[in-house]
Every structure is written in C-alpha cells, then in structure tokens.
Protein backbone atom coordinates (compact mmCIF):
# COMPACT_ATOMS: atom_id res chain seq x y z
CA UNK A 1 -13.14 -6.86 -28.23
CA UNK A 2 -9.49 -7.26 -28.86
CA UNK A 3 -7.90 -8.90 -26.00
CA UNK A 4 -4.65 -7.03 -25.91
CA UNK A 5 -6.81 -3.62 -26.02
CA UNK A 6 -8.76 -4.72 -23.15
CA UNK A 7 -5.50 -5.62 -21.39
CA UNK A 8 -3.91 -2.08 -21.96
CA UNK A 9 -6.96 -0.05 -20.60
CA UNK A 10 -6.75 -2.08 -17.10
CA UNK A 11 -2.93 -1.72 -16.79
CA UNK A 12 -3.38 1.77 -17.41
CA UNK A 13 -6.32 1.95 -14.83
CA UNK A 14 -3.90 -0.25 -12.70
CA UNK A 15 -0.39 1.96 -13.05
CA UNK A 16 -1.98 5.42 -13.71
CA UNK A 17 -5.51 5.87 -12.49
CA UNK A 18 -4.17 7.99 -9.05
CA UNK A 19 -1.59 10.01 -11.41
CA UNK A 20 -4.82 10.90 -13.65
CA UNK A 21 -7.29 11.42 -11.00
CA UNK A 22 -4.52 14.23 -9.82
CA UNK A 23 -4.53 15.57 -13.24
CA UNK A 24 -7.79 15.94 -13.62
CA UNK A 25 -8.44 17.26 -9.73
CA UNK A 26 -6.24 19.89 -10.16
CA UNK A 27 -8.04 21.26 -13.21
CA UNK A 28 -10.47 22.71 -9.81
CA UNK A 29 -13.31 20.05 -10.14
CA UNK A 30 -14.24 17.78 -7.54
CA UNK A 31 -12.86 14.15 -6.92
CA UNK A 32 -16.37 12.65 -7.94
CA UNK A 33 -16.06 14.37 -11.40
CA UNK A 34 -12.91 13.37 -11.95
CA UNK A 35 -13.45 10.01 -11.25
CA UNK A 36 -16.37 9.92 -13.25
CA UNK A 37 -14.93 11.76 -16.43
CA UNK A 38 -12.24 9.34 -16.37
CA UNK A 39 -14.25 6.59 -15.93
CA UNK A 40 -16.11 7.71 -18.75
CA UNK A 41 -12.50 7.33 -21.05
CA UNK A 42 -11.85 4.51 -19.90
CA UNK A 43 -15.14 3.04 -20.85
CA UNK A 44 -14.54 5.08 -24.50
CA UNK A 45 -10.98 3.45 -24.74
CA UNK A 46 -12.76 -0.04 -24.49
CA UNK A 47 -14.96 0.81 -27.56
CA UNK A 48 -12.03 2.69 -29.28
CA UNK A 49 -8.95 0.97 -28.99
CA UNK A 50 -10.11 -2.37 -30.29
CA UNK A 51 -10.52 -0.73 -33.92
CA UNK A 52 -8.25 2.26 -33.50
CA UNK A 53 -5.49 0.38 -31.95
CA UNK A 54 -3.83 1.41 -28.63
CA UNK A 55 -2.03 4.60 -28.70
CA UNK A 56 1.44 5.05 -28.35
CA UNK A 57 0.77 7.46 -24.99
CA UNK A 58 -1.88 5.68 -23.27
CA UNK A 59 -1.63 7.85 -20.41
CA UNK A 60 -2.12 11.18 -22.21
CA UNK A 61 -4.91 9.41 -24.54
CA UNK A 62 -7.11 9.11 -22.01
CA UNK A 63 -5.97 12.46 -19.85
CA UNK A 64 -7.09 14.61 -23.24
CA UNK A 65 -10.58 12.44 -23.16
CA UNK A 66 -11.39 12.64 -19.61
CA UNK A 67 -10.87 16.00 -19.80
CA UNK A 68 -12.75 16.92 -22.82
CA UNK A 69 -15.37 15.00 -20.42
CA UNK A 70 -15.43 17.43 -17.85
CA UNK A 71 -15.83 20.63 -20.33
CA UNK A 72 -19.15 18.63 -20.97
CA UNK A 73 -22.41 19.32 -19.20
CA UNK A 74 -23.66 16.24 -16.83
CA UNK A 75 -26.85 15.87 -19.51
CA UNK A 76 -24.88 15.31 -22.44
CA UNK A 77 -22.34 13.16 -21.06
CA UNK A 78 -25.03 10.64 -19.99
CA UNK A 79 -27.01 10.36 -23.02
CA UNK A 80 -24.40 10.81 -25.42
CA UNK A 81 -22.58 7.99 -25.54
CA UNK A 82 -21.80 7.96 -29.31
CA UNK A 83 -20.75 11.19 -29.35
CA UNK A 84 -17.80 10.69 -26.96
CA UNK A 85 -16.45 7.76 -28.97
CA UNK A 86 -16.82 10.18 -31.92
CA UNK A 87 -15.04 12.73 -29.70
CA UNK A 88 -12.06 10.99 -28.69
CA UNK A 89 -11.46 9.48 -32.04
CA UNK A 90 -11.14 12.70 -33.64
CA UNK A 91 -8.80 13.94 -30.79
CA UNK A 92 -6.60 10.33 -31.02
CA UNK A 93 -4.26 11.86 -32.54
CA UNK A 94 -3.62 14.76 -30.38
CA UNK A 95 -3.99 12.94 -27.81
CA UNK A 96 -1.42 10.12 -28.83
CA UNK A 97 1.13 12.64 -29.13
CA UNK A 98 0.90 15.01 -25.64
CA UNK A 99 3.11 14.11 -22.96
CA UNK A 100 1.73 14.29 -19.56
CA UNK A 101 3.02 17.15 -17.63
CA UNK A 102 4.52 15.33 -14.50
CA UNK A 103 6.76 18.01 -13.69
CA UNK A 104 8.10 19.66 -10.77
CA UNK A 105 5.39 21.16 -8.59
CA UNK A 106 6.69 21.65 -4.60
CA UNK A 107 5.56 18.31 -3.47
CA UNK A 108 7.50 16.66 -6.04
CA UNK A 109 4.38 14.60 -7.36
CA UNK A 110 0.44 15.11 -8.14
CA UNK A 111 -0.23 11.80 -6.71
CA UNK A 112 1.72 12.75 -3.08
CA UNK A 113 -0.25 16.49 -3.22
CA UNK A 114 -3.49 14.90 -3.92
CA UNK A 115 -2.67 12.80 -0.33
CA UNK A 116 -2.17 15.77 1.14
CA UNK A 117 -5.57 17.07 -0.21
CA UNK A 118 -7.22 13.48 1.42
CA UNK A 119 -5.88 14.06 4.65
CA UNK A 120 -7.83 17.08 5.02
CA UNK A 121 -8.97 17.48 8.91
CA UNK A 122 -12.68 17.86 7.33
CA UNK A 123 -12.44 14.29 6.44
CA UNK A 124 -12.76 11.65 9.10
CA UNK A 125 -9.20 10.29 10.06
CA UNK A 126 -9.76 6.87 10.28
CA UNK A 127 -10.92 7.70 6.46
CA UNK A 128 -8.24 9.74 5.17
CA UNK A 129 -5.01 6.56 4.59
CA UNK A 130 -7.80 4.56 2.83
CA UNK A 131 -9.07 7.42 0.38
CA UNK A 132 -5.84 7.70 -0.58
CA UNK A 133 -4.77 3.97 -1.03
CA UNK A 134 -8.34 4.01 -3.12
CA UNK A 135 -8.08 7.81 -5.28
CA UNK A 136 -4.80 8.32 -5.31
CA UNK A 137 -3.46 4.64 -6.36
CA UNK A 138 -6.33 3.14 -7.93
CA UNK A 139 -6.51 -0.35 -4.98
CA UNK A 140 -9.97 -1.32 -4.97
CA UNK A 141 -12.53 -1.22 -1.63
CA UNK A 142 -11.15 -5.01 -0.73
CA UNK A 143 -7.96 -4.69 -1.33
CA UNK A 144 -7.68 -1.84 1.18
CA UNK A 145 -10.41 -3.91 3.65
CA UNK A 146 -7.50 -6.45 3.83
CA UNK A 147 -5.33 -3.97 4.68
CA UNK A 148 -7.28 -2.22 7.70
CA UNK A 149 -8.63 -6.02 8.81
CA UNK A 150 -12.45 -4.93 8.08
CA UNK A 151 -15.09 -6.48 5.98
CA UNK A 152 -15.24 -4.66 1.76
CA UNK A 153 -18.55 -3.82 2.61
CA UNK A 154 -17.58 -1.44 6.06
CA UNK A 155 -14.32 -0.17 3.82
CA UNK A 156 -16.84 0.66 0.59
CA UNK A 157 -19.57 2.75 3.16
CA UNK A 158 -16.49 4.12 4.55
CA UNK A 159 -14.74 5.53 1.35
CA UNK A 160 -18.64 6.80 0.19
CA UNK A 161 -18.80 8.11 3.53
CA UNK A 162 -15.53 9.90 3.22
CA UNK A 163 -16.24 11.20 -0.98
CA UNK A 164 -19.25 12.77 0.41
CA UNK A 165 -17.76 14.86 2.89
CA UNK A 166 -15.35 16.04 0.19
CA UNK A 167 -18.21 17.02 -1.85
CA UNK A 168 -20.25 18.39 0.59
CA UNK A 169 -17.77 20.26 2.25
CA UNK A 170 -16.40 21.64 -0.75
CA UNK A 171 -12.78 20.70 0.00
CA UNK A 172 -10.82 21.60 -3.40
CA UNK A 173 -7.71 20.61 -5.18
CA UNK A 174 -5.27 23.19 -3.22
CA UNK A 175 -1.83 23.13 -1.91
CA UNK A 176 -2.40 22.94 1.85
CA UNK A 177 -0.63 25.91 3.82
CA UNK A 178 2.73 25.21 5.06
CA UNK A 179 1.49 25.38 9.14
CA UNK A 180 -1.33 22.10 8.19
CA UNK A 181 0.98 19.73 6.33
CA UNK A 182 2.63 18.76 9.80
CA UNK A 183 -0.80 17.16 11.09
CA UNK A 184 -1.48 15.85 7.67
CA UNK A 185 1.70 13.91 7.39
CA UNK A 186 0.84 10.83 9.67
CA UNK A 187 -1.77 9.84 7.75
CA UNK A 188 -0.71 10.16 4.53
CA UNK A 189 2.73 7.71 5.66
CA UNK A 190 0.51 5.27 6.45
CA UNK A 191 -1.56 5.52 3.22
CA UNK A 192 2.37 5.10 1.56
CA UNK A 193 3.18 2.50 4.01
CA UNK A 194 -0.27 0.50 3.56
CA UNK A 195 0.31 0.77 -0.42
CA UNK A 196 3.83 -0.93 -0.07
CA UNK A 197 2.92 -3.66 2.12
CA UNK A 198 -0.37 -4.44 -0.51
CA UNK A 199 2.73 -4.32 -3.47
CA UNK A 200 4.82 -6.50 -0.76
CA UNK A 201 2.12 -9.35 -0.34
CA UNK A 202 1.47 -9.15 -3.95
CA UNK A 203 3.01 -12.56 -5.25
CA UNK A 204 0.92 -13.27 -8.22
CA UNK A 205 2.00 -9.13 -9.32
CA UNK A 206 -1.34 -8.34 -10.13
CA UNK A 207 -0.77 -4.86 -9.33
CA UNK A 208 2.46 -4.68 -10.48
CA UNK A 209 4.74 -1.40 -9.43
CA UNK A 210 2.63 -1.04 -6.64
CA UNK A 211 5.45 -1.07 -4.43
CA UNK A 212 7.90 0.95 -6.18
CA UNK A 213 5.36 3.44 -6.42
CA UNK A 214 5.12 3.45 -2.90
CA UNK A 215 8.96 3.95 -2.47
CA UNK A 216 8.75 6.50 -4.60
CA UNK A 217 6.14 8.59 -2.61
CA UNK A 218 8.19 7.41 0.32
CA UNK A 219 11.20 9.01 -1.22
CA UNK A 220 9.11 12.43 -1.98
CA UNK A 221 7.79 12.11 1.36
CA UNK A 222 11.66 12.77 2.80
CA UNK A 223 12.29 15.05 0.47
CA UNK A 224 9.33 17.13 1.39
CA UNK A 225 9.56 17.01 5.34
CA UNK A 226 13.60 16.51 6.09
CA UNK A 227 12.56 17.99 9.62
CA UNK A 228 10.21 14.89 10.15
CA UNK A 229 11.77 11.80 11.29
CA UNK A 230 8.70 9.59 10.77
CA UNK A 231 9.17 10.01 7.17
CA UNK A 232 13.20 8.79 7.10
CA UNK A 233 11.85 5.66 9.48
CA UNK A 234 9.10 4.69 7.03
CA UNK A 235 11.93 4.70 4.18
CA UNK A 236 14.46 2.96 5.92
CA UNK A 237 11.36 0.38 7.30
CA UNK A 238 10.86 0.15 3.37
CA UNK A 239 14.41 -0.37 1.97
CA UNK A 240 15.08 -3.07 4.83
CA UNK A 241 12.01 -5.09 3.15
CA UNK A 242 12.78 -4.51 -0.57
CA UNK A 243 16.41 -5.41 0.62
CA UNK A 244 15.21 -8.89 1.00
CA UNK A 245 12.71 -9.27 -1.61
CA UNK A 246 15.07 -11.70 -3.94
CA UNK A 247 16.07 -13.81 -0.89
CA UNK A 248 12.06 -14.89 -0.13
CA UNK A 249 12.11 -17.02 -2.95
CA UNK A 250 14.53 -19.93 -3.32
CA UNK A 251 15.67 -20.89 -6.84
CA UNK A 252 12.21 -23.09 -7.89
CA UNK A 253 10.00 -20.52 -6.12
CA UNK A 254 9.57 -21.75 -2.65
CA UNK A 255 8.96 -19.61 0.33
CA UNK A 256 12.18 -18.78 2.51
CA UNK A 257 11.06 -16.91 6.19
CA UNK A 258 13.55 -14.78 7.16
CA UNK A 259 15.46 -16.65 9.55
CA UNK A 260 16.07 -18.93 6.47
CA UNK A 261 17.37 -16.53 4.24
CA UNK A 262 20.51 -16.80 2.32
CA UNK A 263 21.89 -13.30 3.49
CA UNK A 264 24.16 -12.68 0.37
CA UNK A 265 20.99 -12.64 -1.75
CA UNK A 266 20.09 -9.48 0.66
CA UNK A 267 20.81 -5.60 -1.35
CA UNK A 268 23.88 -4.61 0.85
CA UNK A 269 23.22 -1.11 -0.62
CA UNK A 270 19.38 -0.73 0.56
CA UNK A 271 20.87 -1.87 3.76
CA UNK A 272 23.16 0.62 4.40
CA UNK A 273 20.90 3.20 2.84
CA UNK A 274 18.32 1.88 5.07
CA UNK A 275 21.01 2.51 8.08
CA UNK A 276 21.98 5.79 7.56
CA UNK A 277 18.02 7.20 7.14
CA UNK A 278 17.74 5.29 10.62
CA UNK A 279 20.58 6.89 12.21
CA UNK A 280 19.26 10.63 10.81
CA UNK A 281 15.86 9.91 12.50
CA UNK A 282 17.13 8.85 15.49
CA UNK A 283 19.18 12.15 16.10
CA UNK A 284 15.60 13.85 16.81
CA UNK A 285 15.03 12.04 19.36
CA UNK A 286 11.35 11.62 18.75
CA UNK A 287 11.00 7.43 18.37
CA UNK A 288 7.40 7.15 16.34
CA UNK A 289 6.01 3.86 14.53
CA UNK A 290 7.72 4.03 11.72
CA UNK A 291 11.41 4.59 13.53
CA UNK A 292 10.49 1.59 15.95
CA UNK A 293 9.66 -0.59 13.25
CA UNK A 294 12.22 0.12 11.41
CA UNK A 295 14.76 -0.40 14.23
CA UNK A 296 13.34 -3.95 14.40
CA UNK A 297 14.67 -4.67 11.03
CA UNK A 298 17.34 -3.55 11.32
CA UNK A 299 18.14 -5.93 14.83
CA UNK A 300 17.16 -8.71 12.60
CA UNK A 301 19.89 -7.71 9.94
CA UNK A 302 22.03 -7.91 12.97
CA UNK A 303 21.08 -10.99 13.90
CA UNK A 304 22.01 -12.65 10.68
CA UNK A 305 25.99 -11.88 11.77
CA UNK A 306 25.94 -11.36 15.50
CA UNK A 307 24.78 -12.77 18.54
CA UNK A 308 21.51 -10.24 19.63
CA UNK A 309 20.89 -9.87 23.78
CA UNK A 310 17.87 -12.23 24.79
CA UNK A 311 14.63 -9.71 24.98
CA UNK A 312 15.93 -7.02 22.50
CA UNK A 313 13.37 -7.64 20.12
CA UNK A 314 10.42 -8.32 22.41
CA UNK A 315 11.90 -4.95 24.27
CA UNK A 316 11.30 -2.78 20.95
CA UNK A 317 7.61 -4.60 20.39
CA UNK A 318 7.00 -3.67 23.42
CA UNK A 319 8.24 0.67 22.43
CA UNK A 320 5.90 -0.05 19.37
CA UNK A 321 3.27 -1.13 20.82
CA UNK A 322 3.12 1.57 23.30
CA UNK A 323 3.10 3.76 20.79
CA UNK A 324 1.11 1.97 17.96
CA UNK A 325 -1.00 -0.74 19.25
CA UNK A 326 -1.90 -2.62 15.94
CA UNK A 327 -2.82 -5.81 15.16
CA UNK A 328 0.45 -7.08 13.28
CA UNK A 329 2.79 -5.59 16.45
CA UNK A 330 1.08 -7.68 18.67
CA UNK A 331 1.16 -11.05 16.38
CA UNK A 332 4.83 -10.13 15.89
CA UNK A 333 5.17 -9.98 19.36
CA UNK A 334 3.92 -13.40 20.58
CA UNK A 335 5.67 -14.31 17.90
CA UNK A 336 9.34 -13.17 19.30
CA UNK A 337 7.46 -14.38 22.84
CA UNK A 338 7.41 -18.01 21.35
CA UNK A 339 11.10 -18.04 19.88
CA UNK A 340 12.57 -16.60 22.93
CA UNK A 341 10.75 -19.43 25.33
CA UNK A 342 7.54 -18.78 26.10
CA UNK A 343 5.23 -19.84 23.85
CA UNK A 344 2.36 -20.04 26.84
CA UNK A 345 2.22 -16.47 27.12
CA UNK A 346 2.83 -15.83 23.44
CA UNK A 347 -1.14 -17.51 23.26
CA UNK A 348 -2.35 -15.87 26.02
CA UNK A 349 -1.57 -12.16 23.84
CA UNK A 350 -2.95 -14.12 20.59
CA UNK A 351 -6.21 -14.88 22.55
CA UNK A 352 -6.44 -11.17 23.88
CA UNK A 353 -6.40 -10.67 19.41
CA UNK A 354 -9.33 -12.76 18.76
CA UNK A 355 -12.13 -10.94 17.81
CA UNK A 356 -9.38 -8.54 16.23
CA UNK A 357 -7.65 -10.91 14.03
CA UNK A 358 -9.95 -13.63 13.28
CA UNK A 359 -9.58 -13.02 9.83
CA UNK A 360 -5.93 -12.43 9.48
CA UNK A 361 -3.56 -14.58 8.05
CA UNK A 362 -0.36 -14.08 10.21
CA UNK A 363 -2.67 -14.53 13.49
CA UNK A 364 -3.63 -17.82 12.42
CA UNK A 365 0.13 -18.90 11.50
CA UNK A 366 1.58 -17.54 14.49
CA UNK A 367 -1.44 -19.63 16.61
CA UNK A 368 -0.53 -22.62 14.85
CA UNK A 369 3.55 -22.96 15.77
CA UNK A 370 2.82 -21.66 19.17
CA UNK A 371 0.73 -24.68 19.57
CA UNK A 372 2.76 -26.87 18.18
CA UNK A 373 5.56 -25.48 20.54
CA UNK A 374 3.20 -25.80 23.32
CA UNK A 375 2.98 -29.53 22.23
CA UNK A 376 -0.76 -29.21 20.80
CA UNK A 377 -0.55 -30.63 17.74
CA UNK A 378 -4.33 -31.62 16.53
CA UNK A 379 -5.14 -28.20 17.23
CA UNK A 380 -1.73 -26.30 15.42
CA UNK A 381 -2.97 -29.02 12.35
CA UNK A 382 -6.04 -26.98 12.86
CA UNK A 383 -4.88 -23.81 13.30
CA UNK A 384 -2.75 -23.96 10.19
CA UNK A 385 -4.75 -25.23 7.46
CA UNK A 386 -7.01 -22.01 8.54
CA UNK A 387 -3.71 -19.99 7.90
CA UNK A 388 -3.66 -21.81 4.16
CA UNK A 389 -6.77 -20.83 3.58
CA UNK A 390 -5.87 -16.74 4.16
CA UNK A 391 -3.59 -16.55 1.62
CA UNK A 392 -3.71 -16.67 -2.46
CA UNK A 393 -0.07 -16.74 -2.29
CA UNK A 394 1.00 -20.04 -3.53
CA UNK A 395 4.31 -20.40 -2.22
CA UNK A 396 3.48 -19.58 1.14
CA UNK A 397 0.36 -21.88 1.19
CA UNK A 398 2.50 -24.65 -0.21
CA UNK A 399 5.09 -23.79 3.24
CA UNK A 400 2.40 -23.78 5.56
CA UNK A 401 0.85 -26.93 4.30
CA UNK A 402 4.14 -28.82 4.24
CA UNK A 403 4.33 -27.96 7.83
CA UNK A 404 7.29 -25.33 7.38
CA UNK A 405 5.96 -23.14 10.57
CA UNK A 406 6.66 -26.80 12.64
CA UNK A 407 10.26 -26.91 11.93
C-alpha cells in the first residue's frame, strides 16, 4: 500500500470524520449506519487510492461512497466487498469533483447541530460531552478517557452504552425545537471546551486543527445563543489560552509556565477580544464555569503588568469551585494555595483528590513542588518523576525532570 495514500485516508478520518458523520446523519439514518457506511469508504479508499491515486476532494470522495453505502442493503454490503471497490471507482470521478455542501444551515455548522442532536435528554448526561468529542470530532475512546480522568475501557462501555440508546430510542437527525436548545447547551460547551483542551495538550500535533476546530464551534456557539453568557466565557476562556500558545515554547523548544512567559510573545488582539466577550457576559449577571474560569485568566494577564491583591485568585477558585467542583479547579487551587504561602494546606486539598486524581498529570506536579516547598524533598523527587511519566509531551517531561517545578 502506498504510504502517502494510507497517510491521506487517516488525516481525512482525523480532520473530517465528525463533518461526514453529520453529512451522512442528516440524510435521516441512524448514527450507527453512518458510522458504519463511512467506515466502509474509508476501508474502500485504502484499497483504492493506492492504484487510483488520491483525489483532488478527499472529503467529497468518500461522502459520495459512504453514501452510495447506505442506499445498499446490510446483506450486500457485508459480502460484497469487491463490488464496493468496483463501485467507488466508477463514481471517482464524480466524486473527485463535488464540493461538500457546508453551507449555511441555522446553527451555522453540521458538526455543532449534530452536538445538539447528542445532547439529547434521552441520552445519559454524563454521556452526552463524550459522544460528541467521539461522533462529532472523530477523538478516539482514550483520548476522551484522558479527558474525563476514567479508564478507555469505562469511556468505550460508556459511548456503546450511550449509541445504543440512540438506536433504541430512535432519536433522529433533527433540528431540536427552539424551547430544548437552552438545556442542551451546557453540555455541548463542554464537549467544545474538552475538544480544545485535547488540541491544547496536543504537542506532538497528532490531531492537528483540533483546536481551531474547537474555536470555531466556540465561535458558532456565540453566534447561536448571544443571550447565553456561558457561551461568550468559554470563548474568551479560549482566546486567553490560544493568546499564549507561541509564548509556551522558548526559541529551541523548551517549556515556559506561565509565570515565565515573555509577555510580548502573547496575541494582544485575542486578549482584548478575549476582554470584551468577558465584559458582555458579565453584564448578565449570571457567573457560570466558563465566566469564572475565564476571569482567572484574565487576573493572570493582569498580573503580568500590575500588582494583583493577595487571595484574588484563590477567591475566584474558590466561586468556581462552588459552582464546578472538578478535578483541575481543585489542583489549580492548592496550587495558588502553595504560591500565596501555604503550601501545608495546599496538600491537605491534594490528599482530599487522591483516589480522584491518581492518574492525572497536573495532580502529581502540583504534589511534587508543594513538597518541595514544604521542605520534603525525597518524596517531591518522588512525586515528580511520577508527573514525567503522565505526559508524552517532551518538552514538559524534559522541565519536570530538570527540576523546573523546584525553582
């Protein structure tokens, strides 16, 4: 098999799958036959593109063949393996040469309707952000495991758990009414948020776009609820990260925390952008996660110029966490505990996170300089070769193990 053919069909699968998965849903057929006619292409692009040559419209090449797929009974598709290749070869060039129709449709984008479709009140909420992360955007079961901090095995029962009741429940391709996208929305931020923080982490860009993707359904997201403030604090929480994705680098590669940072590397335009969507949310007086966290950004862009009151930042951990007790508040927390003086009690709230966070990265780093703050050093050396061992990014491996959380 030709390497560079094998290469295109999984950065399609990679950039596209959720866009055609909407395609194909929207035809009226259920997820599980969309996934599996696509699947299907895919595995016909393998055995065709090698010969044929990849087409100049990926994308629509395998949109026409998945869904000459689905106009197939279940029988033949099985058995007939031949005749599909035969199939799509004598519809390449048709296929090659039709544009997929991402138009305008009212919420902006198949992918961000299709969310809508997974947060369906049918389907189990704790389900519903990692269907999407999984139909929508193509991230496989461990990828979103990391994301949730549970095993791939519990995330993979739970998405089969989840495509079942879809099936079984009949739950279709449809515009939800306008008086059930309100109590669909939280869910499907977090999905958007969960997708850019996967892009964020992603050093060695093996999914790459991931996380403009995300700011793009972030961005539709607005659009499409300008009455919901949530949505404005999970772009502005967004743009103050991308804002200072050039200064986590330094010019060889190594990893720069924030309080490091060469500012003037930071996008002054994000920030402000990033400002003004803050401000707007804030004049609905309705604080949620997204707001809060977003707010704490921004008081560490104001930190970088000017003097911030003692307890500010532990003060709006402690709004988030009132509100959205996760795992990563509460790390940041002891975190801002430790830098503002009291590192004992910052490991008393990591040792309430134990059983939670045993697995987690950022726990383990945390653990290690609040030891070594605490003047435990064996047991910070211990602490944070475990945090080395979390993470496939090299860079920040490479800072942990040169004993850059110590200084």
């Amino acid at each position: 098999m030709s390497d560079d053919a094998r290469r295109a069909v999984e950065r399609v699968a990679r950039t596209s799958y959720g866009r055609l998965i909407a395609l194909l849903a929207a035809r009226g057929v259920g997820l599980a036959a969309a996934e599996d006619a696509l699947a299907q292409a895919l595995a016909a692009a393998l055995r065709v593109w090698p010969t044929r040559g990849v087409p100049d419209l990926p994308d629509a090449w395998l949109l026409t063949a998945a869904r000459r797929n689905l106009g197939h009974d279940r029988a033949r598709r099985s058995t007939a393996d031949a005749g599909v290749a035969t199939m799509v070869l004598l519809d390449d060039e048709r296929a090659a040469a039709a544009p997929i129709p991402f138009g305008p449709i009212p919420f902006g984008d198949e992918r961000l309707k299709l969310m809508f479709v997974c947060a369906h009140p049918a389907i189990d909420p704790g389900s519903q952000p990692a269907l999407m992360l999984q139909v929508v955007l193509g991230l496989d079961a461990a990828t979103i495991a990391a994301s949730f901090l549970v095993s791939p095995a519990a995330m993979g029962q739970r998405l089969v758990r989840a495509k079942a009741k879809i099936r079984d429940a009949g739950i279709g391709f449809v515009v939800p009414p306008a008086t059930s996208i309100g109590e669909r929305t939280a869910a499907v931020l977090q999905a958007i948020y969960a997708a850019y923080a996967t892009g964020w982490e992603d050093a060695a860009a093996t999914r790459p776009g991931l996380a403009d993707e995300a700011m793009w359904l972030a961005r539709l997201a607005v659009e499409l609820l300008p009455e919901n403030p949530e949505a404005a604090g999970l772009l502005a929480l967004m743009l103050y990260c991308e804002a200072r994705r050039a200064a986590r680098r330094d010019p060889v590669g190594r990893f720069v925390p924030l309080d490091r940072q060469d500012t003037t590397a930071w996008d002054q335009a994000m920030i402000a952008e990033a400002e003004a969507l803050l401000r707007t949310a804030a004049r609905f007086a309705r604080p949620g996660r997204f707001q809060l966290e977003a707010a704490i950004q921004s008081l560490h862009v104001m930190a970088a110029t000017t003097a911030v009151p003692p307890g500010a930042l532990i003060a709006l951990y402690d709004r988030l966490i009132a509100v959205a007790p996760t795992v990563g508040a509460e790390i940041a927390r002891a975190a801002a505990l430790a830098d503002s003086g009291a590192p004992a009690a910052a490991l008393d709230r990591l040792d309430a996170l134990a059983e939670r966070a045993a697995t987690h990265q950022p726990w383990w780093a945390t653990r290690a300089r609040v030891l070594h703050l605490l003047g435990n050093h064996p047991a910070a050396a211990v602490a944070a070769a475990k945090a080395v061992s979390l993470t496939d990014d090299a860079a920040i491996r490479a800072f942990v193990a040169g004993g850059g959380l110590f200084n």
